[in-house]
Protein backbone atom coordinates (compact mmCIF):
# COMPACT_ATOMS: atom_id res chain seq x y z
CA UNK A 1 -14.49 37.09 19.07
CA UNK A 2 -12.22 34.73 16.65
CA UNK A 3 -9.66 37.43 16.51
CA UNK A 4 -9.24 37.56 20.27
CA UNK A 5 -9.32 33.69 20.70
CA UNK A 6 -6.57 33.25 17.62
CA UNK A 7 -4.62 35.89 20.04
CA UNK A 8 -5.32 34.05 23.13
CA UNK A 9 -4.03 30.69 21.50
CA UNK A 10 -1.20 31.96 20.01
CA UNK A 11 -0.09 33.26 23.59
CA UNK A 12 -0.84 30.07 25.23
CA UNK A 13 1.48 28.65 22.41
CA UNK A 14 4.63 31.48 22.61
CA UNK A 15 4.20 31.22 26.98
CA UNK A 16 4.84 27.24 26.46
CA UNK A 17 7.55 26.12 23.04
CA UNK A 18 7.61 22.99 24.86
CA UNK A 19 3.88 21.95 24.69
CA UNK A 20 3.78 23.71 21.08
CA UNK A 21 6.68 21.83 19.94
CA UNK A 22 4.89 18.39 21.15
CA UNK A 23 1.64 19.15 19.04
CA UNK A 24 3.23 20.09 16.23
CA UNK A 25 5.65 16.74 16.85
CA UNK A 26 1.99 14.89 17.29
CA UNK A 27 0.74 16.39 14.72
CA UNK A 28 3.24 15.33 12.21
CA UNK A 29 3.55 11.89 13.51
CA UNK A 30 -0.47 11.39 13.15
CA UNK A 31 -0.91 13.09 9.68
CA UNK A 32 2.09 12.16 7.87
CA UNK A 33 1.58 8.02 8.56
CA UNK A 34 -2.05 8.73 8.08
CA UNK A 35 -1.56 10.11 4.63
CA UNK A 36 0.97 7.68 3.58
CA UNK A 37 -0.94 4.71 4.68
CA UNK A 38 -4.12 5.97 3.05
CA UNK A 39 -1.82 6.94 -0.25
CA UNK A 40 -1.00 3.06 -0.67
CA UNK A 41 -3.76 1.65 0.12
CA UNK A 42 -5.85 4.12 -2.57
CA UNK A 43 -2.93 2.84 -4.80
CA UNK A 44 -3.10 -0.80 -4.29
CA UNK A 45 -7.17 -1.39 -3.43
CA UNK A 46 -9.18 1.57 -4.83
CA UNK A 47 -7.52 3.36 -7.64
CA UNK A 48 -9.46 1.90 -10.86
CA UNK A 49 -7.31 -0.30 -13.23
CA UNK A 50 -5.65 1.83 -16.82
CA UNK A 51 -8.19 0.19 -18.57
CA UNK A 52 -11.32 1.43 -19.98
CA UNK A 53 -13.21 -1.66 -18.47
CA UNK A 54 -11.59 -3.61 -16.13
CA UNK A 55 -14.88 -5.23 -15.59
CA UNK A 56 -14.46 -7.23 -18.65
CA UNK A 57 -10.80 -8.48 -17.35
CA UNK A 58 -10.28 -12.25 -16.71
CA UNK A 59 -7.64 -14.45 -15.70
CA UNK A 60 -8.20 -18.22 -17.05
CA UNK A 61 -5.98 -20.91 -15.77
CA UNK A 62 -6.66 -24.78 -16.30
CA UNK A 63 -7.78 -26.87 -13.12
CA UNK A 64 -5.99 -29.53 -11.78
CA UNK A 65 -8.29 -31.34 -9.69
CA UNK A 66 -9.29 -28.90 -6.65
CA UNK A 67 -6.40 -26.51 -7.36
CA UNK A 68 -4.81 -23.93 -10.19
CA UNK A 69 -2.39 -24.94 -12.40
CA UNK A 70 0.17 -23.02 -15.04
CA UNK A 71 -1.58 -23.50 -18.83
CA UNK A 72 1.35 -24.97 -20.86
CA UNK A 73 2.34 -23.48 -24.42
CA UNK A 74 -0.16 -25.49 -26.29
CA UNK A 75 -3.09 -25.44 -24.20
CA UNK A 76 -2.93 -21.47 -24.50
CA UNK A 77 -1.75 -21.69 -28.28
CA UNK A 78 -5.16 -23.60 -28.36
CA UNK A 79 -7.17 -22.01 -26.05
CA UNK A 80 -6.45 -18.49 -28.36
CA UNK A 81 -7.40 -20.47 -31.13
CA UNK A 82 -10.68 -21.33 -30.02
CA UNK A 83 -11.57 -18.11 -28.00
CA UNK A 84 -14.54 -16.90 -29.51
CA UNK A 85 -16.13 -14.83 -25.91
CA UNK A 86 -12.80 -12.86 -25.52
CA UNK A 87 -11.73 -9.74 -27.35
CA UNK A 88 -7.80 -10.59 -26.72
CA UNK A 89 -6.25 -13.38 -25.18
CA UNK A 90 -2.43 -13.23 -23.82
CA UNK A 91 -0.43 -15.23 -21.64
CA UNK A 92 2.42 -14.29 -18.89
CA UNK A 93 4.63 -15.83 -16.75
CA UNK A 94 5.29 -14.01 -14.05
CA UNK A 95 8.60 -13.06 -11.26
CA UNK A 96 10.94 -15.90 -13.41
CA UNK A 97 14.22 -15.30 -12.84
CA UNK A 98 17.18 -15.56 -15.53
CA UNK A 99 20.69 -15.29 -16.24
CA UNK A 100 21.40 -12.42 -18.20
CA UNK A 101 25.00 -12.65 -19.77
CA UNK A 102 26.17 -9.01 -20.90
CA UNK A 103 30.38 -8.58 -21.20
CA UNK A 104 31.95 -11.15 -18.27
CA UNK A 105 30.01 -10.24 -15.52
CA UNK A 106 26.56 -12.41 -15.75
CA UNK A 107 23.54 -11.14 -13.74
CA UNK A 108 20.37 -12.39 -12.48
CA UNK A 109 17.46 -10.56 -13.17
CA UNK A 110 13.80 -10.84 -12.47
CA UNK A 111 11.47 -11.22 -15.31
CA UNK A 112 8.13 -11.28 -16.85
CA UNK A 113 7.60 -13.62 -19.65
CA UNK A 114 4.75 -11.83 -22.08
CA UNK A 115 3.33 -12.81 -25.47
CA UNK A 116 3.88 -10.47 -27.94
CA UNK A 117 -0.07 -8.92 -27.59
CA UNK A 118 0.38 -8.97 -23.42
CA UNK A 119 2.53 -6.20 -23.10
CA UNK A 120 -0.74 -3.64 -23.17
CA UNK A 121 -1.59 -5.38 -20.58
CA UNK A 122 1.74 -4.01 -18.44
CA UNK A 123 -0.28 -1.58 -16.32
CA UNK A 124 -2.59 -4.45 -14.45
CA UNK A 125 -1.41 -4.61 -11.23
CA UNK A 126 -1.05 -8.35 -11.24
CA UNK A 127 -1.88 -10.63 -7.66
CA UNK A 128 -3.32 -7.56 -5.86
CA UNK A 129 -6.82 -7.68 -5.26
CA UNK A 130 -9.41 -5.84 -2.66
CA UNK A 131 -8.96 -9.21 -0.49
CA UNK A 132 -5.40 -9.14 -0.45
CA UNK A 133 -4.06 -10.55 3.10
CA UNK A 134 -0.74 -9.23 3.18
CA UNK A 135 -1.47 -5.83 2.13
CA UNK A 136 -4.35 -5.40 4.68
CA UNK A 137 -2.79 -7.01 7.76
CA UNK A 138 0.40 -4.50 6.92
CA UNK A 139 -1.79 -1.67 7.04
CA UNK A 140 -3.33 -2.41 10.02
CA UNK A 141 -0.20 -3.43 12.06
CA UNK A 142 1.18 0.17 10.51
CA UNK A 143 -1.77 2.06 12.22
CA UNK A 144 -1.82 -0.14 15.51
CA UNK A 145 1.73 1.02 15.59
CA UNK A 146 0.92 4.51 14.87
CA UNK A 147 -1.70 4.64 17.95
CA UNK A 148 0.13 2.22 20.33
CA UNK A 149 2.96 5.99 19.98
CA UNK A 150 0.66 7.94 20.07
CA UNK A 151 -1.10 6.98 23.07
CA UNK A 152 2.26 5.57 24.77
CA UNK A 153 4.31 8.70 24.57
CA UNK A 154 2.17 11.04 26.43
CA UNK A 155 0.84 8.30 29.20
CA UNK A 156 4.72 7.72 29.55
CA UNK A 157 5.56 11.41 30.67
CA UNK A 158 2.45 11.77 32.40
CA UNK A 159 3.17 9.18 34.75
CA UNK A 160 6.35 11.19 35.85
CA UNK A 161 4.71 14.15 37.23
CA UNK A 162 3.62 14.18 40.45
CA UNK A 163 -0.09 14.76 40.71
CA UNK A 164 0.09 17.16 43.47
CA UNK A 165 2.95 19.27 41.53
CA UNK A 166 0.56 19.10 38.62
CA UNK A 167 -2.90 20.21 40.34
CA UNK A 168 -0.61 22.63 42.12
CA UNK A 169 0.94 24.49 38.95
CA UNK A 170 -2.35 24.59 37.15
């Protein structure tokens, strides 16, 4: 019974490339995004941190009234000092940019600035979080994009053919 319907299906697809070459077209257009999208976002929201407990990660930053603001050289030189509840403490600066002079051509290059401990910290993917706007309206204007072709392309060259010709040839 599966034999015969493979054989059946594979007839249907040999007696019409054009409709085979559209499904495979669909199909590729569906699973490839698909996979991609669901790649990145495993990458950026799910995949666990390279640390063995990224539970016991913290940021600390000093308050300035209501909002965040950048801890200065001394108040982390004396923040490490006192830090009795924390196994390491480091501090970065992050996306700085600088002049790098090399021969006569200077060039301007984006850095991290890292205490000398902070650098086993590299592998945190810093500012990305599981409530990340950016990241999730991206996604979601990737896969609205995705259907909005799917559903487009086919309603487009449906509405082309004549109904009669259509119940007629079937």
């Amino acid at each position: 019974m599966l034999w015969s319907d493979f054989k059946f299906a594979v007839r249907g697809l040999i007696g019409a490339p054009g409709l085979s070459a559209a499904a495979v077209v669909a199909l590729a257009l569906g699973i490839g995004p698909n996979t991609a999208i669901f790649s990145i976002v495993y990458a950026t929201l799910l995949a666990p941190l390279a640390f063995s407990s990224p539970d016991q990660l913290a940021r600390v930053t000093p308050m300035a009234g209501n909002a965040q603001d950048r801890a200065s050289a001394a108040e982390y030189l004396e923040w490490k000092k006192r830090a009795t509840s924390f196994q390491a403490l480091e501090a970065f600066r992050p996306g700085r940019t600088l002049n790098l002079a090399i021969g006569d051509a200077p060039e301007i290059v984006i850095a991290r600035q890292v205490t000398p401990g902070g650098h086993r910290m590299q592998s945190m993917l810093f500012g990305t979080g599981a409530l990340n706007l950016p990241v999730i309206l991206a996604i979601g204007l990737v896969l609205l994009g995705t259907a909005l072709a799917a559903c487009y392309v086919p309603a487009r060259r449906a509405s082309t053919v004549d109904p009669l010709i259509a119940l007629r040839h079937s």
